[in-house]
Structures are given as structure tokens and as C-alpha cells.
N, C-alpha and C. Protein backbone atom coordinates (compact mmCIF):
# COMPACT_ATOMS: atom_id res chain seq x y z
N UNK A 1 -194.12 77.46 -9.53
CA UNK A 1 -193.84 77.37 -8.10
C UNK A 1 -192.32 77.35 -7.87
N UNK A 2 -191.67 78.64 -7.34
CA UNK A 2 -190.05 78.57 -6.76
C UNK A 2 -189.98 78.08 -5.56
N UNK A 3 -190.45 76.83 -5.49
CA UNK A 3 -190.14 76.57 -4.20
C UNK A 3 -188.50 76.01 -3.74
N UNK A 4 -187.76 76.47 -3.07
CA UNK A 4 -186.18 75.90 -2.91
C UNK A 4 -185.95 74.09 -2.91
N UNK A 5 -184.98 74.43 -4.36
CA UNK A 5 -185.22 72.73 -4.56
C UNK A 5 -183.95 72.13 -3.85
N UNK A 6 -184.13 72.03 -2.55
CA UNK A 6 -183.07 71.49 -1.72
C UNK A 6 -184.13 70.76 -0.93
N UNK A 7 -183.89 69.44 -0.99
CA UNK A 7 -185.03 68.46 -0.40
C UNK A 7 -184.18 68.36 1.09
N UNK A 8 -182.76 68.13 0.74
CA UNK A 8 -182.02 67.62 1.83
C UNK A 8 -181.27 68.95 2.50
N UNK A 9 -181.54 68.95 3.73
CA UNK A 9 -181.37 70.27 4.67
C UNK A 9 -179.32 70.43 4.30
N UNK A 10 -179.07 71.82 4.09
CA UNK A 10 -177.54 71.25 3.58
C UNK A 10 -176.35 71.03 4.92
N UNK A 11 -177.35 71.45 5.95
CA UNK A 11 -176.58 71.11 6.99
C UNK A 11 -175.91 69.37 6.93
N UNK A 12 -177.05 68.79 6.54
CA UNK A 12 -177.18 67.40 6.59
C UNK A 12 -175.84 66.77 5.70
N UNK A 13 -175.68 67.51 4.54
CA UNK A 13 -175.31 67.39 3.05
C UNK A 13 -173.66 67.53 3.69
N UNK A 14 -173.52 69.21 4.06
CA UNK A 14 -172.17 69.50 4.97
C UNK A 14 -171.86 68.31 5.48
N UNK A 15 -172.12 68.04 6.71
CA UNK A 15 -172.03 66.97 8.12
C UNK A 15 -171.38 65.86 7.26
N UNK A 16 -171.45 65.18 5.84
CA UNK A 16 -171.36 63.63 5.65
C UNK A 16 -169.77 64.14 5.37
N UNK A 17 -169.45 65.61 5.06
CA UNK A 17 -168.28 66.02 4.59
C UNK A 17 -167.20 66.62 5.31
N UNK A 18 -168.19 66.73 6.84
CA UNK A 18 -167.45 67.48 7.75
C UNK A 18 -166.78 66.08 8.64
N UNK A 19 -167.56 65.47 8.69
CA UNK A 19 -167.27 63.91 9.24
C UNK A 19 -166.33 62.86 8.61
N UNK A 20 -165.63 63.75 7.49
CA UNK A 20 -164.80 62.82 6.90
C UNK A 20 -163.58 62.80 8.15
N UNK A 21 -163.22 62.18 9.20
CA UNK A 21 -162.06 61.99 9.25
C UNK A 21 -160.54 62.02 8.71
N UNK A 22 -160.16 63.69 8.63
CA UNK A 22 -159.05 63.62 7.92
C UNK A 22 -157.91 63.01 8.15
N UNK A 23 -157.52 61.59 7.44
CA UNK A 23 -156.50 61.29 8.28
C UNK A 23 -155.44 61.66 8.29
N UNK A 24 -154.60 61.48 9.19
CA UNK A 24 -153.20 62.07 9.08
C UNK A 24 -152.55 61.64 8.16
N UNK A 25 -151.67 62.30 7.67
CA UNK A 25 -150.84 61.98 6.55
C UNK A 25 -149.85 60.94 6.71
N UNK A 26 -150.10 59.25 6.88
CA UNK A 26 -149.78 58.40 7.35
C UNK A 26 -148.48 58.09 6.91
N UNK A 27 -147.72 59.61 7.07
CA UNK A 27 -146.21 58.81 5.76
C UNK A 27 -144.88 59.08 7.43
N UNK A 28 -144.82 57.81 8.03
CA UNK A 28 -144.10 57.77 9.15
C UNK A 28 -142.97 57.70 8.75
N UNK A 29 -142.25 58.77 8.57
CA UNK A 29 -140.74 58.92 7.75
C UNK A 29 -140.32 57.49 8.28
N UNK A 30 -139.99 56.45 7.90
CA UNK A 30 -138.63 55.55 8.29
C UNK A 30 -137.76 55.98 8.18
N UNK A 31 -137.08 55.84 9.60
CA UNK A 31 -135.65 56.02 9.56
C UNK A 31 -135.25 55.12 8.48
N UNK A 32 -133.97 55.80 7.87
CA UNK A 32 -133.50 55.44 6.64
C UNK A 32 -132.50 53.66 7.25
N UNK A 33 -133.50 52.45 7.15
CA UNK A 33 -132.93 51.12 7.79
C UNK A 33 -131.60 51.24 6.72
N UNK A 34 -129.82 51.63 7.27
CA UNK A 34 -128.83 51.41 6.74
C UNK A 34 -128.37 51.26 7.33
N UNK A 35 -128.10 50.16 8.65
CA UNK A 35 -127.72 49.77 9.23
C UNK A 35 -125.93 49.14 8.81
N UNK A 36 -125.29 50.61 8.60
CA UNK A 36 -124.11 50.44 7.75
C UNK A 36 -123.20 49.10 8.76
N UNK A 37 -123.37 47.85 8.16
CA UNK A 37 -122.69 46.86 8.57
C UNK A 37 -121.42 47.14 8.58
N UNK A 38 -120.49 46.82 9.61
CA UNK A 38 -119.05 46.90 9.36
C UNK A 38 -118.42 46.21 8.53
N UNK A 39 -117.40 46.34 7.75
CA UNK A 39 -116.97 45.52 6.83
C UNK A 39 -116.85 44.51 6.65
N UNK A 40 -117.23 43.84 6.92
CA UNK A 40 -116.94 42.50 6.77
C UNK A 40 -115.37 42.18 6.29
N UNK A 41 -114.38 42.22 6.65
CA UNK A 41 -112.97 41.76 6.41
C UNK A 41 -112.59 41.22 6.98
N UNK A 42 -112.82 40.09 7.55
CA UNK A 42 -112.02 39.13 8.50
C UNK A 42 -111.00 39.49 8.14
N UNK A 43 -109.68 40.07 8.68
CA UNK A 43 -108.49 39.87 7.91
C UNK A 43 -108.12 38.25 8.24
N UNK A 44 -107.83 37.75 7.39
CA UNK A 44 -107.42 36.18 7.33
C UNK A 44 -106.30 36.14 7.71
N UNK A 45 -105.68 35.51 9.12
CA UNK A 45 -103.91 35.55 9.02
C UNK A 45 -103.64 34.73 7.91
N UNK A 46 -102.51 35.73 7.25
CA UNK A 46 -102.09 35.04 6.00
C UNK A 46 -101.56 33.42 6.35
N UNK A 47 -102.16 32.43 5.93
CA UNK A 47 -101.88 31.14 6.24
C UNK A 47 -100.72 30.66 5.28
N UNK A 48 -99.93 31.08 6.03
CA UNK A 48 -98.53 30.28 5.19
C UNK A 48 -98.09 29.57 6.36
N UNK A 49 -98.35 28.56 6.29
CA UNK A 49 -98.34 27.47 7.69
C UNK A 49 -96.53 26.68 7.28
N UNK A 50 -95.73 27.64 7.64
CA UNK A 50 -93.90 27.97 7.73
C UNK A 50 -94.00 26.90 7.72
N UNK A 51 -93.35 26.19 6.38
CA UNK A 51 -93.02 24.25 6.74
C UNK A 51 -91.88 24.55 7.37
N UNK A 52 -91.76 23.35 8.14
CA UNK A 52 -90.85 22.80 8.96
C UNK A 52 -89.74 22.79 7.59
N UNK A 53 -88.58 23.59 7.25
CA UNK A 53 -87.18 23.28 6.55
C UNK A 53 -87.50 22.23 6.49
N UNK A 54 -87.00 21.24 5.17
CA UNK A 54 -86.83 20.09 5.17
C UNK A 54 -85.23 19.71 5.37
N UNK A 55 -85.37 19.09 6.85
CA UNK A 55 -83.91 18.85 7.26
C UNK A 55 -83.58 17.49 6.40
N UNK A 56 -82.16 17.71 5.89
CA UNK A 56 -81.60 16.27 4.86
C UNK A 56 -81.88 15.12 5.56
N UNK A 57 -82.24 14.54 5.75
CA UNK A 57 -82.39 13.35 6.39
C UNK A 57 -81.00 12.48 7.18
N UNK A 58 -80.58 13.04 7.82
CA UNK A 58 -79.50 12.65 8.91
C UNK A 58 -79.16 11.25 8.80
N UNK A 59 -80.65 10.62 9.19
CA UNK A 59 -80.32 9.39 10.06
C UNK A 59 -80.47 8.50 8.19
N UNK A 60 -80.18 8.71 7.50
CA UNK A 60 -80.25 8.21 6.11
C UNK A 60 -78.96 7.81 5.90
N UNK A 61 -78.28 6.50 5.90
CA UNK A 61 -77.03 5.96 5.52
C UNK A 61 -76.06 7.35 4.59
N UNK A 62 -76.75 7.43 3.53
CA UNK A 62 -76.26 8.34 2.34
C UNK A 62 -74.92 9.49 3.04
N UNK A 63 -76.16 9.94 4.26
CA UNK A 63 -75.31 11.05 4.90
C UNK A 63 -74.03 10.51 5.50
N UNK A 64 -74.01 9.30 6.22
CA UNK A 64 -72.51 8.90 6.92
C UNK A 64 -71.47 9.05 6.26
């Protein structure tokens, strides 16, 4: 007996394959996060905090 050995109609068989939801190719380029920080260089004023000259001491007997 040749009877067609397809039990399941292939429409049926198709459909589980046609119904795959292709999904989109979920690759959402990121922008490249390089959020190029500015340098960071505080320039530091150079702290040379100018001493006051040390004036000789005037009011010091020594000097009279």
C-alpha cells in the first residue's frame, strides 16, 4: 500500500516555521559612550604663597 506517508498536512508542518517571528537583528548600534571628558587639569596657581621678606627686626635693640 503507497499510501502518502505524510500524516501531518505540510501546510501545518510550514505554518510552525512560517510563524517563527523573525526577530530583528537586535544589535542597537550604541553610540560609541566616550564621553571624551575634558582634561581634567585644574591648572593649580602655582602656590608659592611670596613670604613676606623677612624684615631685620627694627624694633630689636641690636639694630640701634
Amino acid at each position: 500500500m503507497s499510501s502518502p506517508h505524510t500524516p501531518h498536512t505540510p501546510h501545518s508542518f510550514f505554518s510552525l516555521f512560517a510563524h517563527t517571528p523573525h526577530p530583528t537583528p537586535h544589535t542597537l548600534h550604541p553610540t560609541p559612550h566616550t564621553p571624551h571628558p575634558t582634561p581634567h587639569t585644574p591648572h593649580p596657581t602655582p602656590y608659592t604663597p611670596h613670604p613676606t621678606p623677612q624684615f631685620p627686626n627694627k624694633l630689636t635693640p641690636a639694630s640701634f
